[in-house]
C-alpha atoms as a PDB file:
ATOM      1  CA  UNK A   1       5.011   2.621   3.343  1.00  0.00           C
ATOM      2  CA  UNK A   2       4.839   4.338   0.423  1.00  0.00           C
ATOM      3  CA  UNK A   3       4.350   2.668  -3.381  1.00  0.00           C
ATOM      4  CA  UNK A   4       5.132   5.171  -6.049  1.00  0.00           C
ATOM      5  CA  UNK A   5       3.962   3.789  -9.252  1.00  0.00           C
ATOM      6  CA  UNK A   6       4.571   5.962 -12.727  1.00  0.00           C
ATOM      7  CA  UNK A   7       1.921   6.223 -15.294  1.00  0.00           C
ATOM      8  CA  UNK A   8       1.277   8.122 -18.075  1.00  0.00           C
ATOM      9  CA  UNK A   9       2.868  11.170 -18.798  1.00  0.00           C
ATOM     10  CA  UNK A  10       1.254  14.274 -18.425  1.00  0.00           C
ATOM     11  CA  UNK A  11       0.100  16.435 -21.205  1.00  0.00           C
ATOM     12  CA  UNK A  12       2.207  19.278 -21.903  1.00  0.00           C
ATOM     13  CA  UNK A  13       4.888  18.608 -18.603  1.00  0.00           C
ATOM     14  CA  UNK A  14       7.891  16.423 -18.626  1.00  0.00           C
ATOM     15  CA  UNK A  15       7.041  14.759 -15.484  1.00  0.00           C
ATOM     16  CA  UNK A  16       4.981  11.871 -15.098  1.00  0.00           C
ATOM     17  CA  UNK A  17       1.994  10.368 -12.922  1.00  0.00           C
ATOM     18  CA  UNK A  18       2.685   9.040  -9.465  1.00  0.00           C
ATOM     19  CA  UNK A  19       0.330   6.698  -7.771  1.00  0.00           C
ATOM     20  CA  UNK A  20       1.383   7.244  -3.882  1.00  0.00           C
ATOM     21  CA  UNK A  21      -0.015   4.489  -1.698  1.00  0.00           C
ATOM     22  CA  UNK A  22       0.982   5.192   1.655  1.00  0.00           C
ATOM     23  CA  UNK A  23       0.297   3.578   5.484  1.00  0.00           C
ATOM     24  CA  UNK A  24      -0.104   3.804   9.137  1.00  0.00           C
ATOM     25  CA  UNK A  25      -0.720   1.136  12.232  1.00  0.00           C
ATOM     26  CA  UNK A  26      -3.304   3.877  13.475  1.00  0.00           C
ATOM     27  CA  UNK A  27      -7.406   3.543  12.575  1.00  0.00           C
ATOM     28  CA  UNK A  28      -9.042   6.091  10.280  1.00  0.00           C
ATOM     29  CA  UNK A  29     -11.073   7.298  13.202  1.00  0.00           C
ATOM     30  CA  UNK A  30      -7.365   8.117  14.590  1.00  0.00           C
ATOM     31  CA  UNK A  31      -5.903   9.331  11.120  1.00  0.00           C
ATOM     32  CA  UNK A  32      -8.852  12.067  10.997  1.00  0.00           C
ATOM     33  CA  UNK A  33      -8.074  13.109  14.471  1.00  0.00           C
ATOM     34  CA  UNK A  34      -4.626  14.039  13.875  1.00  0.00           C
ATOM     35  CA  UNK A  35      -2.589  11.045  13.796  1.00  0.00           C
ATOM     36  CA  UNK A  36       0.284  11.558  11.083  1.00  0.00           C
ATOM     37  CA  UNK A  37       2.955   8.801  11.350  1.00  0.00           C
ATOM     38  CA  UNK A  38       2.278   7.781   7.513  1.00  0.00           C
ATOM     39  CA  UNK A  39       5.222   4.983   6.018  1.00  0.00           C
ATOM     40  CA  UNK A  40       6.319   6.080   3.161  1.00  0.00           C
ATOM     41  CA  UNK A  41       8.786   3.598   1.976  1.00  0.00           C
ATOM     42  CA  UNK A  42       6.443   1.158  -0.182  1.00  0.00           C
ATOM     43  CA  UNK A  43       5.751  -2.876   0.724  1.00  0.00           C
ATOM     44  CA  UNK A  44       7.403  -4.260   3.893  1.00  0.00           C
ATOM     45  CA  UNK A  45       8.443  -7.536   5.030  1.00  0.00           C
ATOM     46  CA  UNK A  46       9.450  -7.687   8.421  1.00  0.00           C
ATOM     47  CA  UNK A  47      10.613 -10.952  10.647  1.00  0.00           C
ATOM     48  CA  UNK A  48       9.931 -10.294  14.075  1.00  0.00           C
ATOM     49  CA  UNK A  49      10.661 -12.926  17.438  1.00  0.00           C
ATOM     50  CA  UNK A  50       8.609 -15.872  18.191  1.00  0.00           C
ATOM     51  CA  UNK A  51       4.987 -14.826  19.419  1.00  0.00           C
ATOM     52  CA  UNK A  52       5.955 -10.844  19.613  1.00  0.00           C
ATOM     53  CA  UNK A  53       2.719  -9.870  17.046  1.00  0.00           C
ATOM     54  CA  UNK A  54      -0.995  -9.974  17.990  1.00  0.00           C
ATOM     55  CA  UNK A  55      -3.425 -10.157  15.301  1.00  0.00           C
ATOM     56  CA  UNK A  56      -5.561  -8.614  14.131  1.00  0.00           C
ATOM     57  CA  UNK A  57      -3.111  -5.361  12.702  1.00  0.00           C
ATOM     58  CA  UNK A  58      -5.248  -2.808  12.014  1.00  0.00           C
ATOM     59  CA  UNK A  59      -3.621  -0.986   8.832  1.00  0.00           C
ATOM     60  CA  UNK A  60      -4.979   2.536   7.220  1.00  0.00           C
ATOM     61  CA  UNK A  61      -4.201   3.153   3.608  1.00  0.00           C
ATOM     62  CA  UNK A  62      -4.223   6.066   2.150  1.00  0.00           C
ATOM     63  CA  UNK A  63      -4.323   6.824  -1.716  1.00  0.00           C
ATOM     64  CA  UNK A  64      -3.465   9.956  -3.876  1.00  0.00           C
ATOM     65  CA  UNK A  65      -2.007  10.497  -7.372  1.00  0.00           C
ATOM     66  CA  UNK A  66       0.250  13.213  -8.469  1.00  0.00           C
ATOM     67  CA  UNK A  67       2.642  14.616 -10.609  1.00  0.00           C
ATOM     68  CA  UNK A  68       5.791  16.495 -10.011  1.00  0.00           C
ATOM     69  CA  UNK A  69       5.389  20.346 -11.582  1.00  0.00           C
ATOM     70  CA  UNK A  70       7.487  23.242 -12.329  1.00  0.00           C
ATOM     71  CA  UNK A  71      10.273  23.224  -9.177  1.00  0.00           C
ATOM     72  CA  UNK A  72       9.343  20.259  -7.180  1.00  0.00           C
ATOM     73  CA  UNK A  73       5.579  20.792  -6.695  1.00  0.00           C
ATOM     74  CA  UNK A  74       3.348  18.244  -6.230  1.00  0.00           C
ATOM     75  CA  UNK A  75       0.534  18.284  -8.067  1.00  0.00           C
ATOM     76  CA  UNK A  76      -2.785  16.312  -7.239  1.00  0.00           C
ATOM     77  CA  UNK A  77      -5.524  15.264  -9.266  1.00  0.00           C
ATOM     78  CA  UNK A  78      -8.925  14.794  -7.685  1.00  0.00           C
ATOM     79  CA  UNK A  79      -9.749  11.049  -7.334  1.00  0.00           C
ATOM     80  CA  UNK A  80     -12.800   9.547  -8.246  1.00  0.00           C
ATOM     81  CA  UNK A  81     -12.842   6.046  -7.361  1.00  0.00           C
ATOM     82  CA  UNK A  82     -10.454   3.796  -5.442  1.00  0.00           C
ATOM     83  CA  UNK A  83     -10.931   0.235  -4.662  1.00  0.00           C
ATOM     84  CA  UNK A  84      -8.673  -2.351  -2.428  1.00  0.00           C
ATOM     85  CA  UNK A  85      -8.937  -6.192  -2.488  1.00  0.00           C
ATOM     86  CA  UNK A  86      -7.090  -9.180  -0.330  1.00  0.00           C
ATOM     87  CA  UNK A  87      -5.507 -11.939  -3.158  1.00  0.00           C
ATOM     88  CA  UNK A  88      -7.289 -15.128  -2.323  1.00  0.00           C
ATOM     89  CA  UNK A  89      -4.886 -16.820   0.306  1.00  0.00           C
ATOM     90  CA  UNK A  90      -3.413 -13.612   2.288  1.00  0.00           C
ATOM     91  CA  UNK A  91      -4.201 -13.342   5.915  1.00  0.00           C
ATOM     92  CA  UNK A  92      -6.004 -10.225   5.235  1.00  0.00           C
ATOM     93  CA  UNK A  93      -9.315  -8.880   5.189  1.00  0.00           C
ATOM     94  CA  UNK A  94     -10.425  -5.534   3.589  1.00  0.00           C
ATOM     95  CA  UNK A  95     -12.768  -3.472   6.756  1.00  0.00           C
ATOM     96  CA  UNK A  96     -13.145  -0.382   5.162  1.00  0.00           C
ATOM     97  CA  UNK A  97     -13.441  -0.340   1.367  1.00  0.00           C
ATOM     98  CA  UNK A  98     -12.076   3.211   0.370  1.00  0.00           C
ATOM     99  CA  UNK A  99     -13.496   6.320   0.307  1.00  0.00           C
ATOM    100  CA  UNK A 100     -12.326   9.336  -1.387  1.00  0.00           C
ATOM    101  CA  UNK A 101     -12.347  13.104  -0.739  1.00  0.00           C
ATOM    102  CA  UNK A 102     -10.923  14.986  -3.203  1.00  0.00           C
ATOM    103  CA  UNK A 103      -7.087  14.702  -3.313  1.00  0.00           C
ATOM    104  CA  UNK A 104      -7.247  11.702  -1.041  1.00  0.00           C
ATOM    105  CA  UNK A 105      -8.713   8.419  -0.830  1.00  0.00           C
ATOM    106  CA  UNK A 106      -8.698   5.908   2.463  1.00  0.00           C
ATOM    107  CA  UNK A 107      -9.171   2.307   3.101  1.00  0.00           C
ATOM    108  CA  UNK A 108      -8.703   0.171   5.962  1.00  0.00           C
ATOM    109  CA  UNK A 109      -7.761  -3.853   6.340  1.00  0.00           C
ATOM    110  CA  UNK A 110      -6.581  -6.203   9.416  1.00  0.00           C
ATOM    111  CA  UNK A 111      -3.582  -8.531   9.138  1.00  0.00           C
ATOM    112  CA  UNK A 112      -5.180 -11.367  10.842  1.00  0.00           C
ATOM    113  CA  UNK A 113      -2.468 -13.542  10.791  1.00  0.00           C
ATOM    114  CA  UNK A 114       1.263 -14.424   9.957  1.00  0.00           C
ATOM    115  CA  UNK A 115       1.797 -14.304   6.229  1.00  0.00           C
ATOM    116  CA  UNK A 116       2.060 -12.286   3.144  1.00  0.00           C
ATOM    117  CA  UNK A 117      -1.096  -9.454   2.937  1.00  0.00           C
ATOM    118  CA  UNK A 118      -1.289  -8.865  -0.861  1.00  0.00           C
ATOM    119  CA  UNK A 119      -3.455  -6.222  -1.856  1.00  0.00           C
ATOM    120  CA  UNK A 120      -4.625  -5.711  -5.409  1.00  0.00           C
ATOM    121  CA  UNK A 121      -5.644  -1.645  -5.447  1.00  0.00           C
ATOM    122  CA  UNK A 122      -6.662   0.437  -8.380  1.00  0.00           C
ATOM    123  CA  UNK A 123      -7.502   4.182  -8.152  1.00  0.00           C
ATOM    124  CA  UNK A 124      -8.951   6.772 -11.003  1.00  0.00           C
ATOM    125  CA  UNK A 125      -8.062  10.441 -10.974  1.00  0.00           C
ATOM    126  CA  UNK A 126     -10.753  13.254 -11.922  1.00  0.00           C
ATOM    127  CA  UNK A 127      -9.747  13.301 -15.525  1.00  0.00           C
ATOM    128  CA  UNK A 128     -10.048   9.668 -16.114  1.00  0.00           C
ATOM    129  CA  UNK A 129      -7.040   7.799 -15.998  1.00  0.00           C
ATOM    130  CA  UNK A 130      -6.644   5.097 -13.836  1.00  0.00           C
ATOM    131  CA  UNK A 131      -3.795   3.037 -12.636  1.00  0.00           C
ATOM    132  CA  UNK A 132      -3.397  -0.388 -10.720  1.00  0.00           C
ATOM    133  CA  UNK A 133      -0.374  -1.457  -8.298  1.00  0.00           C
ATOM    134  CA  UNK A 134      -0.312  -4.694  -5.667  1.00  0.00           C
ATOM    135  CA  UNK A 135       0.850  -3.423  -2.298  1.00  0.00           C
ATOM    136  CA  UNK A 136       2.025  -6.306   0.272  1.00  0.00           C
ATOM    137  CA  UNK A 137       2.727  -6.149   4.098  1.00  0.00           C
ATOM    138  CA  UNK A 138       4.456  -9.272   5.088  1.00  0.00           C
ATOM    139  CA  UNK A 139       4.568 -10.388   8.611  1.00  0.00           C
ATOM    140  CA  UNK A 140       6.867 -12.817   9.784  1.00  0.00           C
ATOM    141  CA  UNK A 141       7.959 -14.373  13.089  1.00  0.00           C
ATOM    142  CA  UNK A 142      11.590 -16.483  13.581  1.00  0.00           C
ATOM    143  CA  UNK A 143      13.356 -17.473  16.752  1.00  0.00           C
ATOM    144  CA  UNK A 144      15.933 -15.663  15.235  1.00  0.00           C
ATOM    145  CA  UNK A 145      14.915 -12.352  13.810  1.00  0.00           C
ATOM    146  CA  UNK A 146      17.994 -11.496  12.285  1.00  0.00           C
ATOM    147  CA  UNK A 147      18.672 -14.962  10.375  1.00  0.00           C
ATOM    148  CA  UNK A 148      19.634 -13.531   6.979  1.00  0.00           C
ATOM    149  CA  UNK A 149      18.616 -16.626   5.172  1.00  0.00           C
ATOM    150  CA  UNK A 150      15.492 -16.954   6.383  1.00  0.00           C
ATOM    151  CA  UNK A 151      15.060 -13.494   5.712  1.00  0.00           C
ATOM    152  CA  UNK A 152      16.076 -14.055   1.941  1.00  0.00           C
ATOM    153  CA  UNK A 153      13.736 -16.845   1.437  1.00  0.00           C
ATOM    154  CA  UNK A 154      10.975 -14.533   2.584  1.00  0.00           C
ATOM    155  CA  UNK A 155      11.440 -11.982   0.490  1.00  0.00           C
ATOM    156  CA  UNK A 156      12.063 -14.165  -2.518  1.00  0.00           C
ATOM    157  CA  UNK A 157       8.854 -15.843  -1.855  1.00  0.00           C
ATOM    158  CA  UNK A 158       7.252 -12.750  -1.501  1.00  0.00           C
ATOM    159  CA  UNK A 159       8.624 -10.709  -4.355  1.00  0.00           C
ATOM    160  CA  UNK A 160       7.379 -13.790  -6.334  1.00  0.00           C
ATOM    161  CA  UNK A 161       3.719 -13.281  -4.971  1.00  0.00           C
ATOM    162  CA  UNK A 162       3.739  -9.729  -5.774  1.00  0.00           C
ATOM    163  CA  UNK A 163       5.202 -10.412  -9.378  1.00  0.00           C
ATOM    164  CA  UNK A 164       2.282 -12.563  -9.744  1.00  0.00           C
ATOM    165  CA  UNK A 165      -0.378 -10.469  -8.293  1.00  0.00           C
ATOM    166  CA  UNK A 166       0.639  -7.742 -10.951  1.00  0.00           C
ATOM    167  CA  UNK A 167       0.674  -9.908 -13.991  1.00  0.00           C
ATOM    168  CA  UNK A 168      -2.621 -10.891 -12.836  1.00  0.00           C
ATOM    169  CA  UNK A 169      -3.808  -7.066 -12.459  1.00  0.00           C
END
């Protein structure tokens, strides 16, 4: 999944900050080994059949800020300090508080059970700016997986638990 959040502009380029916050099923351990099969697409809610998920998910985050230069570039900033925290009530716990090398930073949690993981990150890039997001992985089970209204209520309740997590940031 990946969360693109704009900041400020950048000085002197038309373009502006991106806060990337991307995320795999695989451990760290397995990310450093090779394993690339990073989401890109931000939060995710999925419903999945009755008894088909077995907690704990490991999750791997991985954080990096950018901007978009000249023809397309990417652009990174160095990050100094990232930090990644569970909302009180989400059937999440943090296991690896992030670390950062450079361009990158990398964190890892467990889903532990069905529910709404909330996250409330915040990240600073090498020249001192620093932006917050909430990032959410939502794990539900239905006898029917493909109810549409049960679906809807879901994400309603969970855009509304996101919506609050970033007024709260």
């Amino acid at each position: 999944m990946r969360l693109l959040v704009a900041l400020l502009a950048c000085s002197g380029c038309a373009d502006e900050r991106i806060f990337e916050i991307s995320d795999t099923h695989h451990t760290l351990a397995e990310v450093m080994a090779g394993a690339e099969d990073w989401s890109t697409t931000g939060g995710s809610l999925g419903l999945t059949p009755l008894g088909s998920n077995q907690f704990p998910l490991a999750v791997t985050l991985r954080l990096r800020i950018y901007e978009l230069c000249g023809d397309n570039d990417e652009c990174d900033f160095d990050m100094t300090f990232a930090s990644i925290a569970a909302v009180a009530g989400s059937p999440c716990t943090v296991t690896m508080a992030p670390s950062c090398s450079a361009k990158l930073c990398y964190g890892e949690l467990q889903i532990t059970a069905l529910g709404n993981c909330l996250l409330a990150v915040h990240a600073n890039a090498s020249d001192n700016n620093a932006t917050q997001t909430c990032w959410y992985r939502a794990v539900y089970e239905a006898a029917d997986p493909y109810d549409q209204a049960l679906f809807a209520m879901y994400t309603d309740q969970t855009d509304g638990e996101v919506a609050r997590c970033r007024d709260a940031l």
